[in-house]
Protein backbone atom coordinates (compact mmCIF):
# COMPACT_ATOMS: atom_id res chain seq x y z
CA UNK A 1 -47.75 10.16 115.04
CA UNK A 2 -48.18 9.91 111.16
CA UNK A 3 -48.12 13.37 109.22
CA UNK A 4 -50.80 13.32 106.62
CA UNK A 5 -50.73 14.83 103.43
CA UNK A 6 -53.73 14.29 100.83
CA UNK A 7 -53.21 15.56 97.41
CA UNK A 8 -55.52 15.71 94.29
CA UNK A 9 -53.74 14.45 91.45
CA UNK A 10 -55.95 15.36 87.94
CA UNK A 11 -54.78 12.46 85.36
CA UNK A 12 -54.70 13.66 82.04
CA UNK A 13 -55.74 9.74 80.19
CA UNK A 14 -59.04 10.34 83.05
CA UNK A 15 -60.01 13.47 81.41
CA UNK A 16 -60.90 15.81 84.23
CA UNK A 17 -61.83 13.06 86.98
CA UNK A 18 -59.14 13.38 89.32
CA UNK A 19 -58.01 10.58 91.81
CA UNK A 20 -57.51 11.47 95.52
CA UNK A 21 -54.44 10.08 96.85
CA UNK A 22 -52.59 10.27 100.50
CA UNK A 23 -49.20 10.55 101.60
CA UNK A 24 -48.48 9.13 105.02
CA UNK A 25 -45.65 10.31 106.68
CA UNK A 26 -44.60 7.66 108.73
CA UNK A 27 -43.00 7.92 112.00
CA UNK A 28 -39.74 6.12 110.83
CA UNK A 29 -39.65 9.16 108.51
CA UNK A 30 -40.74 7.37 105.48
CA UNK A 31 -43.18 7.83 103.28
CA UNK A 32 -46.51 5.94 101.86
CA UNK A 33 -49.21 6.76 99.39
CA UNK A 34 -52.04 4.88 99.48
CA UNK A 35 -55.94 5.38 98.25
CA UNK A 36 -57.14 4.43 101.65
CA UNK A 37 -57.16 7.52 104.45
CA UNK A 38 -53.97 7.28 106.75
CA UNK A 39 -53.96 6.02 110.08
CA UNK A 40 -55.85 8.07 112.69
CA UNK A 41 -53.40 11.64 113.92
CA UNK A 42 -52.24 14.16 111.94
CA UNK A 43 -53.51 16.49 110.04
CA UNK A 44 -54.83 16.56 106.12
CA UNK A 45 -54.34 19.38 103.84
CA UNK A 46 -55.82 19.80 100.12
CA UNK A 47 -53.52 20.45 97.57
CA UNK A 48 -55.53 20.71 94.04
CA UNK A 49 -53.16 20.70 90.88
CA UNK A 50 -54.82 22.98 88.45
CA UNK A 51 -52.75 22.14 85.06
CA UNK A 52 -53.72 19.03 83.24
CA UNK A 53 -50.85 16.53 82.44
CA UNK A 54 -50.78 17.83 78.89
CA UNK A 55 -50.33 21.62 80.41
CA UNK A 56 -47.97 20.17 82.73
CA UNK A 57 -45.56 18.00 79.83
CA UNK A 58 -45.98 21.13 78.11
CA UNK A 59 -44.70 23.35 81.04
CA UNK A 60 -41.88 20.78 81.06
CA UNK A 61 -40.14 20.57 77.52
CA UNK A 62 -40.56 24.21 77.41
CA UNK A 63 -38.00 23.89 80.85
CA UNK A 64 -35.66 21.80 79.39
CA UNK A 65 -35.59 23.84 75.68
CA UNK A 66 -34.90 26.84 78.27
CA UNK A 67 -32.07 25.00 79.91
CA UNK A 68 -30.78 23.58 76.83
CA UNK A 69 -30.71 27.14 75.60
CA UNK A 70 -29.03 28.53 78.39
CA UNK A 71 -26.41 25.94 78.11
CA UNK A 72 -25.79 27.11 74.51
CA UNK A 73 -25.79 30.41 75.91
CA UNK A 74 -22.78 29.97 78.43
CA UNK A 75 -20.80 28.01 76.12
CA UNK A 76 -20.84 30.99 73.25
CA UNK A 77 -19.64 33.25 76.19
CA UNK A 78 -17.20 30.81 77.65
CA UNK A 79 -15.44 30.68 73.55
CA UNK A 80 -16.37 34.38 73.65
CA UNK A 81 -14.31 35.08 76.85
CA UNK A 82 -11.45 32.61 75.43
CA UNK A 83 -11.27 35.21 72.50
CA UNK A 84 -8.23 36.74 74.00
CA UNK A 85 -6.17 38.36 70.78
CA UNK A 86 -5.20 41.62 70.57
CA UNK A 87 -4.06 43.13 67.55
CA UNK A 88 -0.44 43.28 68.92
CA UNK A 89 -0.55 39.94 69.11
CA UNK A 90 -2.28 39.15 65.43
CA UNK A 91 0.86 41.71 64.10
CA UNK A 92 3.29 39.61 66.45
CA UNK A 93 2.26 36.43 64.89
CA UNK A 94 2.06 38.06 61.18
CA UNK A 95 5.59 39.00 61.77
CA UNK A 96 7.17 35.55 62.85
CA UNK A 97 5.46 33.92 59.79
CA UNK A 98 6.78 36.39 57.77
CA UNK A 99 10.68 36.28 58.73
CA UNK A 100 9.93 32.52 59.81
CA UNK A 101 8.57 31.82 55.61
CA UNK A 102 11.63 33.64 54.82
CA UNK A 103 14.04 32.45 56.42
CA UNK A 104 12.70 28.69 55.73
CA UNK A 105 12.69 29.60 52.15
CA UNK A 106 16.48 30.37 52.06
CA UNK A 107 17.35 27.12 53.64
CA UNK A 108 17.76 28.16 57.22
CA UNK A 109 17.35 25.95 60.28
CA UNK A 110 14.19 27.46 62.16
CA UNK A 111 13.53 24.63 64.33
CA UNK A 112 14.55 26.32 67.73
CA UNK A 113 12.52 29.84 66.85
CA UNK A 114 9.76 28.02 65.91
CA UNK A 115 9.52 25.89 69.21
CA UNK A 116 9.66 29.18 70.75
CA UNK A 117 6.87 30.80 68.91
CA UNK A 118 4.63 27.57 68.88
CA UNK A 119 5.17 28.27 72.83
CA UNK A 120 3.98 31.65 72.54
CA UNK A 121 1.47 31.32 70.47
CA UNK A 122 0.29 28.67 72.75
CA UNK A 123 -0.04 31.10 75.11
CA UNK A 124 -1.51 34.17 72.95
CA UNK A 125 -4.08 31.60 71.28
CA UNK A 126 -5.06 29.20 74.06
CA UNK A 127 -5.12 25.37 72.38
CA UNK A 128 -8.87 24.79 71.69
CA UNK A 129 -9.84 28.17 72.07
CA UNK A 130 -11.64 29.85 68.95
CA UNK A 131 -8.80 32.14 68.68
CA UNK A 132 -5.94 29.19 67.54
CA UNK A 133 -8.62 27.46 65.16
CA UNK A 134 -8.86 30.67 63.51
CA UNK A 135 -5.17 31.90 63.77
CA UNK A 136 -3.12 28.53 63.70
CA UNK A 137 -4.12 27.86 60.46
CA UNK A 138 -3.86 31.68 59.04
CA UNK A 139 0.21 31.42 60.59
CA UNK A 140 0.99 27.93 59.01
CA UNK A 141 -0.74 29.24 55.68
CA UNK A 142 1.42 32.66 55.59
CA UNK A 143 4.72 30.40 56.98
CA UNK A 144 4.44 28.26 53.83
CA UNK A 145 3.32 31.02 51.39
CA UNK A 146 6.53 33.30 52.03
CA UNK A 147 9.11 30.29 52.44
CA UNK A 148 7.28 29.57 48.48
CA UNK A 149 7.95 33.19 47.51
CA UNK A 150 11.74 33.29 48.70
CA UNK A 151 12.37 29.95 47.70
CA UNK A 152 11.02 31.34 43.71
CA UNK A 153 12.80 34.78 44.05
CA UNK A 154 9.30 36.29 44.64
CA UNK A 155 9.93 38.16 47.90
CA UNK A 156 11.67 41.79 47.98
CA UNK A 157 14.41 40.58 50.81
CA UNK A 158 17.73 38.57 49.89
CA UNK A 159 18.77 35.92 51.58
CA UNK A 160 21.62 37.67 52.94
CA UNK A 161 19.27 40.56 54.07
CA UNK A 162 16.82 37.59 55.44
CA UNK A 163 20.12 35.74 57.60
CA UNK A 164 20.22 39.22 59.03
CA UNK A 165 17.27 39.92 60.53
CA UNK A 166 16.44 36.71 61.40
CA UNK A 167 19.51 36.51 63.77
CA UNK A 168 18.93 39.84 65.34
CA UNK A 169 15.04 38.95 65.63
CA UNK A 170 13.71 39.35 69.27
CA UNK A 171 12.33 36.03 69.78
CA UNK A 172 9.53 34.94 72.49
């Protein structure tokens, strides 16, 4: 037996006629709408849809600007969350580009220590997180600027004094 459904549809290029249409539920489970009654059985209920169409394409953008605001929303807190840097760590990583500009400014090999602090700075400073695109480039900056000032006799350590404390430096 066919399930029938009649709903009043208001179309919004008609003014405020509305059109009556049915949906037949068919007994194979599918589903016609026609402008003719359904076949005899079932039962018919009256659905009116109060908004216009303008009301409703209104109703609508306003649903997507609210889900396309929401989406901004959990990406700021999913960057905000992958803000993970303590101040430890920002003294940590002002250290090794300290002794790291140092000791690269006196002509020492740093390749190995700075493997091993690119490795924990990957960690500290997640790659792509807002963290390393605002400390990466802060570390590289202060690596170059105090290899420039030992290399031009600008810094306060030796070299000797730099050898020093760069081979007794607790690396990651």
């Amino acid at each position: 037996m066919a399930t029938i459904l009649v709903v009043l549809i208001q179309a919004a290029f008609l003014g405020t006629a509305s059109a009556e249409v049915h949906k037949c539920k068919l007994e194979d489970g599918s589903t016609l709408f026609s402008e003719e009654p359904c076949e005899d059985g079932g039962t018919i209920e009256f659905n009116r849809f109060e908004r216009t169409y303008n009301e409703y394409e209104k109703a609508k953008m306003q649903l997507e600007q609210r889900k396309k605001e929401l989406a901004l929303t959990e990406r700021y807190w999913r960057e905000q969350a992958a803000t993970l840097a303590t101040d430890d760590d920002i003294d940590q990583m002002t250290t090794y580009a300290v002794i790291i500009g140092r000791a690269t400014g006196c002509g020492i090999n740093t390749e190995n220590e700075s493997r091993r602090v690119g490795a924990w700075m990957d960690r500290r400073f997640p790659p792509g997180s807002s963290d390393q695109k605002i400390y990466l480039p802060i570390f590289m900056a202060g690596v170059q600027q105090h290899a420039q000032n030992q290399s031009n006799g600008n810094s306060p350590d030796s070299c000797s004094a730099v050898r020093q404390v760069y081979s007794t430096m607790p690396w990651p």
